[in-house]
C-alpha atoms as a PDB file:
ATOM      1  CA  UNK A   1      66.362  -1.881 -14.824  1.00  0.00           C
ATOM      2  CA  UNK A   2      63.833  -4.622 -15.720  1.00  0.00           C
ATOM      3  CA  UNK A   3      62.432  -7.308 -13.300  1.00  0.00           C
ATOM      4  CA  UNK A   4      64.535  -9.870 -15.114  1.00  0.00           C
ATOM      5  CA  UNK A   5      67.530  -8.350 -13.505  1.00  0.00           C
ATOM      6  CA  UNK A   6      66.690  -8.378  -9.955  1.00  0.00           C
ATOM      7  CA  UNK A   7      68.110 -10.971  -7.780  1.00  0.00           C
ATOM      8  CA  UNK A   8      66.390 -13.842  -5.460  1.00  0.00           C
ATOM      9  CA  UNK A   9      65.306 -11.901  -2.389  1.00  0.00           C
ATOM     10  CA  UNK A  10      65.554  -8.224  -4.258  1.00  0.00           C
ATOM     11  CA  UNK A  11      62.039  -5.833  -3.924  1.00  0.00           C
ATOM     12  CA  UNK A  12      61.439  -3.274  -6.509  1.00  0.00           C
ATOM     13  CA  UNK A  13      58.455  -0.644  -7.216  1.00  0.00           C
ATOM     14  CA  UNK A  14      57.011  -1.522 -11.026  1.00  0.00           C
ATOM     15  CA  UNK A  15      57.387   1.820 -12.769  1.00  0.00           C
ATOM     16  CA  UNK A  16      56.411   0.474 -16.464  1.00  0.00           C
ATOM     17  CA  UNK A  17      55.121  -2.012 -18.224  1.00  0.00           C
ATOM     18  CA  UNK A  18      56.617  -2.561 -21.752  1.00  0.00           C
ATOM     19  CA  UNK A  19      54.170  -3.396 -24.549  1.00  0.00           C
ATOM     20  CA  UNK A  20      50.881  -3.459 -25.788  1.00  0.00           C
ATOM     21  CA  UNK A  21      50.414  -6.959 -26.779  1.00  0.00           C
ATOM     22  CA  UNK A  22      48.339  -9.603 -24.525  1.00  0.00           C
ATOM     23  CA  UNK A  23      50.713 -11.062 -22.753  1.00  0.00           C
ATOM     24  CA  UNK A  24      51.953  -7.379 -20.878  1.00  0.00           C
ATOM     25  CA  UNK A  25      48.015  -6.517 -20.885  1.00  0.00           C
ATOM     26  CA  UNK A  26      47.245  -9.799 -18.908  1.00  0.00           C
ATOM     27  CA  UNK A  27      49.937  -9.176 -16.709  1.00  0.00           C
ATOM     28  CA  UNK A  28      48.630  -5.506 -15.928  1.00  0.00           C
ATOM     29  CA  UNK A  29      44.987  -7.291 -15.194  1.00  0.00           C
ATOM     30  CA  UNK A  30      46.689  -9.514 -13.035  1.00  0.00           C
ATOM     31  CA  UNK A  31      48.216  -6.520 -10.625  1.00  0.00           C
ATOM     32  CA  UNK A  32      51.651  -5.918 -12.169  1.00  0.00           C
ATOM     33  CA  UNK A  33      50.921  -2.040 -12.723  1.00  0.00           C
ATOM     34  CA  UNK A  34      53.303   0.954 -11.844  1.00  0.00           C
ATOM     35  CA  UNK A  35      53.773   2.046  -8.055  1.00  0.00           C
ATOM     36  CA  UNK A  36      53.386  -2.223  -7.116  1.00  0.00           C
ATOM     37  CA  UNK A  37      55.753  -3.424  -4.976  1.00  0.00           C
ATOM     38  CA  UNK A  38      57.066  -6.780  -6.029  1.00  0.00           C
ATOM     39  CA  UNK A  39      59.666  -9.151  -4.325  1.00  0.00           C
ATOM     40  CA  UNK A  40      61.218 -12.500  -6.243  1.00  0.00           C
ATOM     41  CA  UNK A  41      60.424 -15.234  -4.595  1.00  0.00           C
ATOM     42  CA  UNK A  42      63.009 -17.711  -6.782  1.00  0.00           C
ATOM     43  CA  UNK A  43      64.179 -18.904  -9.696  1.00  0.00           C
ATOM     44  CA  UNK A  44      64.196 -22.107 -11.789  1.00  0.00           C
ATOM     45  CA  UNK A  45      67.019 -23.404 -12.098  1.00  0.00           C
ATOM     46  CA  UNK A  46      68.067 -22.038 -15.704  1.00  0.00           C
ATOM     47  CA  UNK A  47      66.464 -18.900 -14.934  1.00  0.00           C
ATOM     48  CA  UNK A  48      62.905 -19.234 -16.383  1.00  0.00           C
ATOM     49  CA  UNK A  49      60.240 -18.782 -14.869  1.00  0.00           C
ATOM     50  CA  UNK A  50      60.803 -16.501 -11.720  1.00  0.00           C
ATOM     51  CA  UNK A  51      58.722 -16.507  -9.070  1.00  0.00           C
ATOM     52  CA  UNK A  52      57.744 -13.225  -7.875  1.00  0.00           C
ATOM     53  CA  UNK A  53      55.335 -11.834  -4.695  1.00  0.00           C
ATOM     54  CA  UNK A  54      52.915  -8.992  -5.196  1.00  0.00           C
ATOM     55  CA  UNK A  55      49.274  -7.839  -3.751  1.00  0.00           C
ATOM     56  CA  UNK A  56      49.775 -10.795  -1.484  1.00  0.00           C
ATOM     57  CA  UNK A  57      49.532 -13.574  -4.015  1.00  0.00           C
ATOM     58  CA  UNK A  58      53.161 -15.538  -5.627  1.00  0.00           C
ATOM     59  CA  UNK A  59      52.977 -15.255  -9.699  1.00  0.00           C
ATOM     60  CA  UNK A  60      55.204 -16.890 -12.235  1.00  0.00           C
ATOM     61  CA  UNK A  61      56.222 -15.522 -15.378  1.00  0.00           C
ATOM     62  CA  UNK A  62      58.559 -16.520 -18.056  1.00  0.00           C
ATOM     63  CA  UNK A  63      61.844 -14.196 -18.071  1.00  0.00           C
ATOM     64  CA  UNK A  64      61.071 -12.511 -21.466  1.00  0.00           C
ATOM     65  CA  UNK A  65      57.964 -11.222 -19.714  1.00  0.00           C
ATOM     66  CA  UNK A  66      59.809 -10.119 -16.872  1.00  0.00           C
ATOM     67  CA  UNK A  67      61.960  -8.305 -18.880  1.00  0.00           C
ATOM     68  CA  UNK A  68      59.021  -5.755 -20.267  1.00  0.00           C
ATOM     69  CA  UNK A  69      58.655  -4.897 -16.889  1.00  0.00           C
ATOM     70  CA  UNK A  70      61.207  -2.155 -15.560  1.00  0.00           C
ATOM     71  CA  UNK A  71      61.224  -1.442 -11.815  1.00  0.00           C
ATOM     72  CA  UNK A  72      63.147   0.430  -9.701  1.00  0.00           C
ATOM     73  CA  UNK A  73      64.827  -0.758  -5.948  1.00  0.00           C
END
């Protein structure tokens, strides 16, 4: 399952991150690494970005990035 699929109010441990281009390295710096605990905060209102909680701090990412992120609940 990828953080893309989770649902508005849904927590989930990080158990990957997808990719080895900037974007999924940046994320990584920023705290999104395996054994995390993340929660999403909301939604636009097509879908992109999400709003997500982790470490303490809210972080948006577009939903393509969210989907090279796979979690488990």
């Amino acid at each position: 399952m990828t953080l893309a699929n989770l649902a508005v109010g849904s927590k989930a441990m990080v158990t990957r991150v997808a990719g080895r281009d900037a974007v999924s390295k940046r994320l990584m710096e920023m705290g999104v690494v395996p054994g995390v605990w993340i929660r999403v905060i909301k939604t636009a209102p097509f879908g992109d970005p999400i709003e997500i909680r982790l470490k303490g701090y809210n972080l948006a990412m577009r939903r393509n990035e969210a989907e090279s992120i796979e979690v488990s609940e």
